[in-house]
C-alpha atoms as a PDB file:
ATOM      1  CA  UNK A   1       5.903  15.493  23.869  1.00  0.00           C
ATOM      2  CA  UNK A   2       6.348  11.643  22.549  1.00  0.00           C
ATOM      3  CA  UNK A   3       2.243  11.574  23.116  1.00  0.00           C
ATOM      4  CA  UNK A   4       2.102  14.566  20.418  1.00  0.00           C
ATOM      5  CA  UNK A   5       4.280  12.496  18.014  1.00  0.00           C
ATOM      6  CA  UNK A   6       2.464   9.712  18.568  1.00  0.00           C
ATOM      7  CA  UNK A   7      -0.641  11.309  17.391  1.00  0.00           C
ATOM      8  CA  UNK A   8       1.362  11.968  14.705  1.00  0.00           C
ATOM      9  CA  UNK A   9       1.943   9.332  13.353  1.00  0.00           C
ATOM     10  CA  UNK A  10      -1.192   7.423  14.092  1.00  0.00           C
ATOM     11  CA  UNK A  11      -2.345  10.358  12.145  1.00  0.00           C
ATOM     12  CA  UNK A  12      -0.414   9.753   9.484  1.00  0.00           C
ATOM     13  CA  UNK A  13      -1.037   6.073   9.147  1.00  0.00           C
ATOM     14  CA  UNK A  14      -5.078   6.623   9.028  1.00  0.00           C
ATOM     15  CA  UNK A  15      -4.536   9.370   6.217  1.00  0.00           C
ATOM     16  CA  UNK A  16      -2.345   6.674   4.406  1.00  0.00           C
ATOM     17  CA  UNK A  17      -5.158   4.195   4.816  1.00  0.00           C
ATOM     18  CA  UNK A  18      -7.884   6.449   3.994  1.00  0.00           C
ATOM     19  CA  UNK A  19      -6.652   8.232   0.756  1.00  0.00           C
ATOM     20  CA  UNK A  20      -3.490   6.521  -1.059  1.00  0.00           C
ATOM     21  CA  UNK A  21      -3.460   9.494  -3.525  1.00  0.00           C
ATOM     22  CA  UNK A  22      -1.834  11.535  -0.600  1.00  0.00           C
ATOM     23  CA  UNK A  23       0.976   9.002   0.318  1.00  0.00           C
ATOM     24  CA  UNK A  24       3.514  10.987  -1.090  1.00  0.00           C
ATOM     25  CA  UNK A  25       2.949  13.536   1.631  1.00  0.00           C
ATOM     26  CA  UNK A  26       2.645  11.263   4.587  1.00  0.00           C
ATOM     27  CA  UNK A  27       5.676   9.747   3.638  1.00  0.00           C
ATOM     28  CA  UNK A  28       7.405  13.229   4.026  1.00  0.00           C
ATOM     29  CA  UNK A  29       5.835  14.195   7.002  1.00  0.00           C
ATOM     30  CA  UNK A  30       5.998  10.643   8.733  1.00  0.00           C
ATOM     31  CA  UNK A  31       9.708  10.988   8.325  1.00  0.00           C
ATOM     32  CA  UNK A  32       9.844  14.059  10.053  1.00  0.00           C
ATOM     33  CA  UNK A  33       7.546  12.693  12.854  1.00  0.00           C
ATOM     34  CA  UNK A  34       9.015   9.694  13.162  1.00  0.00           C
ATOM     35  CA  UNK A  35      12.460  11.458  13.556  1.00  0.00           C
ATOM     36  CA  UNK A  36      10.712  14.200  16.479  1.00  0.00           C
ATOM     37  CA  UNK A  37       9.375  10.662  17.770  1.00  0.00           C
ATOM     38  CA  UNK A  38      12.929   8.546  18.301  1.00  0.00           C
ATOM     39  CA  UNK A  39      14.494  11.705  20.141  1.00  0.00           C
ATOM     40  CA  UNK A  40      11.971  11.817  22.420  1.00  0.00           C
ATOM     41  CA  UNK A  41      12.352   8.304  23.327  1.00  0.00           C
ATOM     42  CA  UNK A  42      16.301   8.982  24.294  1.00  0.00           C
ATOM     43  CA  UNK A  43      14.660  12.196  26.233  1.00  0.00           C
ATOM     44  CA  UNK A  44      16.179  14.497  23.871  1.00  0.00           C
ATOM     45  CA  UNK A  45      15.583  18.519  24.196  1.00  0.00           C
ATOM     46  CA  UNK A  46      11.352  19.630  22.783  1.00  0.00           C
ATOM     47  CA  UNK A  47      13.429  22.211  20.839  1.00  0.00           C
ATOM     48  CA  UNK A  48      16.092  20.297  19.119  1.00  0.00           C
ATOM     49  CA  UNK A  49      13.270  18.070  18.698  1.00  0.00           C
ATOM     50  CA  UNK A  50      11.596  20.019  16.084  1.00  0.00           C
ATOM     51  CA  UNK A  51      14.035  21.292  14.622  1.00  0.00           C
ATOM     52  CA  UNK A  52      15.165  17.551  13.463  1.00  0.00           C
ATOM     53  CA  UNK A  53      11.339  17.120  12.465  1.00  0.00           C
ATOM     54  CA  UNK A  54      11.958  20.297  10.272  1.00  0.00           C
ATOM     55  CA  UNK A  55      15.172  18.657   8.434  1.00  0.00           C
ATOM     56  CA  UNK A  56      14.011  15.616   8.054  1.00  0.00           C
ATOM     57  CA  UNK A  57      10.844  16.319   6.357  1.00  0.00           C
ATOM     58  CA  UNK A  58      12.823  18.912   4.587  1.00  0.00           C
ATOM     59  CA  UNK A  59      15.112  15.888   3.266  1.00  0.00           C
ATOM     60  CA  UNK A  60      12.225  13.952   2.599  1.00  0.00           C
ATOM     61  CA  UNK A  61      10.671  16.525   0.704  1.00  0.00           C
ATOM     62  CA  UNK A  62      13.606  16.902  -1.316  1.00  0.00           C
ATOM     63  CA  UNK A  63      13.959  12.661  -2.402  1.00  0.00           C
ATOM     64  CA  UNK A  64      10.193  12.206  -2.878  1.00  0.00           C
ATOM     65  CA  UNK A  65       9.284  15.009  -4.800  1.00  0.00           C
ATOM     66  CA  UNK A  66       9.695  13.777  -7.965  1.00  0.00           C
ATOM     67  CA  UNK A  67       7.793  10.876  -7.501  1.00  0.00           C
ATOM     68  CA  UNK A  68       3.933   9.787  -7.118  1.00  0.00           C
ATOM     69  CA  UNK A  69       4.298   6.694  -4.350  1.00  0.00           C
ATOM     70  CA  UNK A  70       7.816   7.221  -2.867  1.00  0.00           C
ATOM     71  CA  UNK A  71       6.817   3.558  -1.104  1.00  0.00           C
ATOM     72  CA  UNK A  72       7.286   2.667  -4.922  1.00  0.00           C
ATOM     73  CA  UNK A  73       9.839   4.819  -5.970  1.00  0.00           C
ATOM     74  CA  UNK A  74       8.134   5.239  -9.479  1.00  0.00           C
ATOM     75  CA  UNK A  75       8.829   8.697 -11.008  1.00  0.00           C
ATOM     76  CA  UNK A  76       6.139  11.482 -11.939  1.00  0.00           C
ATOM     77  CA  UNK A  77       5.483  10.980 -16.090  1.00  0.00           C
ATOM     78  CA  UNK A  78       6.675  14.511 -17.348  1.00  0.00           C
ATOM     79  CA  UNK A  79       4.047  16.093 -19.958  1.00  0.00           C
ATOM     80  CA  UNK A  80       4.787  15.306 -22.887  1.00  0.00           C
ATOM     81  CA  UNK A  81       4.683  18.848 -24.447  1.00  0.00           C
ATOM     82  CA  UNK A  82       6.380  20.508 -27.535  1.00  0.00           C
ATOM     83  CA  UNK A  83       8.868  17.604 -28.235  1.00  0.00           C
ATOM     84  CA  UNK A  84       6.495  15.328 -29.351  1.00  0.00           C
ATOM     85  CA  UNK A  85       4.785  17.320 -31.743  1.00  0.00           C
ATOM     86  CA  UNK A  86       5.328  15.623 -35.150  1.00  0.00           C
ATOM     87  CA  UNK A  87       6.456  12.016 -34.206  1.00  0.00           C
ATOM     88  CA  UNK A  88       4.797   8.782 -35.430  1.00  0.00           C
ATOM     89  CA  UNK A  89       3.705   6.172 -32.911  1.00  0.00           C
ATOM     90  CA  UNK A  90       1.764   3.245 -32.914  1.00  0.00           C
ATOM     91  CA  UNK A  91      -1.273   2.470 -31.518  1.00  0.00           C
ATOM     92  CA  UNK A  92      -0.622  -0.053 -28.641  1.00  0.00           C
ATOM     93  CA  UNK A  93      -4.646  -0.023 -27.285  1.00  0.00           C
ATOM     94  CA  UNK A  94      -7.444   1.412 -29.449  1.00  0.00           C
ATOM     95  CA  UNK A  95      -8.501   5.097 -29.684  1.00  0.00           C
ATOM     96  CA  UNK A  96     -12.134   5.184 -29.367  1.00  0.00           C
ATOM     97  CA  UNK A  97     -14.282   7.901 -30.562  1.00  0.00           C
ATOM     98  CA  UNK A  98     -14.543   9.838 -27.168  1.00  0.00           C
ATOM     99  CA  UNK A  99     -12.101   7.621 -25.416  1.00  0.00           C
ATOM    100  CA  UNK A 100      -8.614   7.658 -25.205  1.00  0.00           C
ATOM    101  CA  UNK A 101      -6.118   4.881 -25.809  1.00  0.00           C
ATOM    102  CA  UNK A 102      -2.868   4.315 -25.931  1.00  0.00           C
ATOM    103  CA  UNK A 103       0.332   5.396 -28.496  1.00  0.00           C
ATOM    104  CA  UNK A 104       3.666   4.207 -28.180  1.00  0.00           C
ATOM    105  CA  UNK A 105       6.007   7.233 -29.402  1.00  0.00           C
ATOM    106  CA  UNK A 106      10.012   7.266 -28.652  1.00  0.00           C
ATOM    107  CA  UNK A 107       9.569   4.575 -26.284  1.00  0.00           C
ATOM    108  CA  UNK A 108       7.173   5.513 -23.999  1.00  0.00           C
ATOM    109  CA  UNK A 109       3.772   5.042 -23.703  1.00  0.00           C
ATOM    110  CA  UNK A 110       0.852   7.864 -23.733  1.00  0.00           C
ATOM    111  CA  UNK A 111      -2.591   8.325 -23.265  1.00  0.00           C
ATOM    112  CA  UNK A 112      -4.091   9.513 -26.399  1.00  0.00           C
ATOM    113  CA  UNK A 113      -6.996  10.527 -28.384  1.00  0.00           C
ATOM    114  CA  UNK A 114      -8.021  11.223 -31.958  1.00  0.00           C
ATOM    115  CA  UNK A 115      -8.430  14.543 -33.345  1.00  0.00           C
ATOM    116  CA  UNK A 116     -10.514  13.809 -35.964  1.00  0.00           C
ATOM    117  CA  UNK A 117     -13.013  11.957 -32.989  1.00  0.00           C
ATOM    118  CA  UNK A 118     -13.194   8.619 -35.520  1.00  0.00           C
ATOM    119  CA  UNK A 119     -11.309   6.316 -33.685  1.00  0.00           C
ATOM    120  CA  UNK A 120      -7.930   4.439 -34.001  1.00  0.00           C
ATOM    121  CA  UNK A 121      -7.707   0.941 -34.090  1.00  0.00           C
ATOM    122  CA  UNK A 122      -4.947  -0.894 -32.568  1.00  0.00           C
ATOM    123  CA  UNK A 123      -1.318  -1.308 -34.659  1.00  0.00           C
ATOM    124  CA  UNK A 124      -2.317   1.853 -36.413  1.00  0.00           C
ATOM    125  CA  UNK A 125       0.524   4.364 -37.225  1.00  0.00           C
ATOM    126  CA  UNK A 126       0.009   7.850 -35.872  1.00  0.00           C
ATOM    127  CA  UNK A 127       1.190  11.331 -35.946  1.00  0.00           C
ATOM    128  CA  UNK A 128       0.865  13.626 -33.256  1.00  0.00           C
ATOM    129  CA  UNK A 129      -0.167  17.184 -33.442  1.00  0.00           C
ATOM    130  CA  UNK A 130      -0.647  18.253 -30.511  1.00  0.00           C
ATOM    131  CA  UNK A 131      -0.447  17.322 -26.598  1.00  0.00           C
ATOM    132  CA  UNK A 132      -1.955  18.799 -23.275  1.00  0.00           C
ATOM    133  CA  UNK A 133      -1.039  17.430 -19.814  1.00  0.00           C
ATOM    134  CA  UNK A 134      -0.103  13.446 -20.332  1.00  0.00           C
ATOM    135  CA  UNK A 135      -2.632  13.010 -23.516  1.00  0.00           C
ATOM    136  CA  UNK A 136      -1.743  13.353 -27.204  1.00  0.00           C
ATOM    137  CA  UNK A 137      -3.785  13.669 -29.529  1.00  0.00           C
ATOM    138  CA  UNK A 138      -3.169  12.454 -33.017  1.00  0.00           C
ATOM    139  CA  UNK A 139      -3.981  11.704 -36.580  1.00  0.00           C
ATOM    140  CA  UNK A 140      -3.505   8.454 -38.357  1.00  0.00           C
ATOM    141  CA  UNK A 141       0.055   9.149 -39.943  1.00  0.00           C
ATOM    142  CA  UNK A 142      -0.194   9.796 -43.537  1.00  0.00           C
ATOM    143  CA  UNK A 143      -3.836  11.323 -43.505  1.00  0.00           C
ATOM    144  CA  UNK A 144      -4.066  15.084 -43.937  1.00  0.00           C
ATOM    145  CA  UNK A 145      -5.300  16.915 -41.579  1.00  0.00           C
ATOM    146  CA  UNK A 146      -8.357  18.866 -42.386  1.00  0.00           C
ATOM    147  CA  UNK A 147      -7.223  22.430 -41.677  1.00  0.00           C
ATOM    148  CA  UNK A 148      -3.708  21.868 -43.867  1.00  0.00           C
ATOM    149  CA  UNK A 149      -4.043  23.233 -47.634  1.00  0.00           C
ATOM    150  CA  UNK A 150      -0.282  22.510 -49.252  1.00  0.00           C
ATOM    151  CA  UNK A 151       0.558  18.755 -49.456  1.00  0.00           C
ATOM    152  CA  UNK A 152       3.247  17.422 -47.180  1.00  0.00           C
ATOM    153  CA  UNK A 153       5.799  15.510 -48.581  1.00  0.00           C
ATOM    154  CA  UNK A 154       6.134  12.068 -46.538  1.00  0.00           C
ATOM    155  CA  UNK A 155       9.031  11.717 -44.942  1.00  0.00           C
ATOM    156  CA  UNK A 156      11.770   8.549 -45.041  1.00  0.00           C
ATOM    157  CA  UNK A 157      10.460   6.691 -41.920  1.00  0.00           C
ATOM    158  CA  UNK A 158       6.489   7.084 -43.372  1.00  0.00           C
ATOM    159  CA  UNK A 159       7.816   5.761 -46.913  1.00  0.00           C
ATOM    160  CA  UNK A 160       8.869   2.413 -45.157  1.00  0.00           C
ATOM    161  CA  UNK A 161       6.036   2.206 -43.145  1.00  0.00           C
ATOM    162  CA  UNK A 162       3.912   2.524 -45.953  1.00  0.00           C
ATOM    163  CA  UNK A 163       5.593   0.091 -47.908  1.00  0.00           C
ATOM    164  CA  UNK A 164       5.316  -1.904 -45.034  1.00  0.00           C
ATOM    165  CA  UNK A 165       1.562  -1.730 -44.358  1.00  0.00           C
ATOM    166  CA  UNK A 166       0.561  -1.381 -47.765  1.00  0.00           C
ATOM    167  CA  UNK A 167      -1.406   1.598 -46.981  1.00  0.00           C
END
């Protein structure tokens, strides 16, 4: 059996190698193999071998499954969805026409793109309207959108940076 979980792992290794998009996975199932692999080392029974490989990777499973390179530890980005509707941001890199860029909005950074498809340059103000995935897509804060017919009244934090900007 320790020729199985040797294959294992050297299986494991060359799918690391090949594609680093899946290294979340061969981190959870080289822990399990790894595990099947030291008890069978110390000679330990085939069946209480696998069933350590099964709560291992199970464990494993369960600490890395929030993140995209557990060799990393960084954390998945949540979507940005319904909470950021509304915000203002600012522009960190520029919006292009059919290229995204990137906003700065309650401290983290997005991916973003411009509704109106005109472009954004860089230290702009935005407002976002809508978001799908990681992206936002926004306006240039203060600007009407095209489809709104009543006139919205700016609110405290636009005020100051308008007075700021001068625009």
């Amino acid at each position: 059996m320790t020729v199985v979980w040797l294959i294992g792992i050297a299986g494991v290794l060359v799918l690391m190698y090949v594609d680093a998009a899946k290294m979340r996975w061969c981190v959870i199932f080289g822990a399990g193999i790894l595990a099947g692999f030291l008890l069978s080392l110390v000679r330990v029974n085939v069946l209480f071998q696998l069933i350590c490989f099964a709560v291992c990777t199970l464990a494993a499973f369960l600490l890395f499954r929030h993140t995209e390179n557990p060799l990393a530890f960084e954390p998945v980005k949540e979507s940005p969805g319904k909470k950021m509707v509304g915000q203002l941001g600012l522009v960190e890199k520029e919006i292009g026409r059919k290229d995204a860029g990137t906003v700065s909005v309650l401290k983290n950074t997005w991916k973003a793109k411009d509704i109106r498809k005109e472009g954004i340059p860089a230290g702009e103000y935005v407002r976002v309207k809508s978001a799908k995935g990681d992206t936002l897509f926004v306006e240039i804060a203060g600007e009407q959108s095209k489809s709104a017919e009543t006139p919205k009244r700016r609110s405290r934090v636009e005020k100051r940076l308008h007075e700021k900007t001068g625009k």
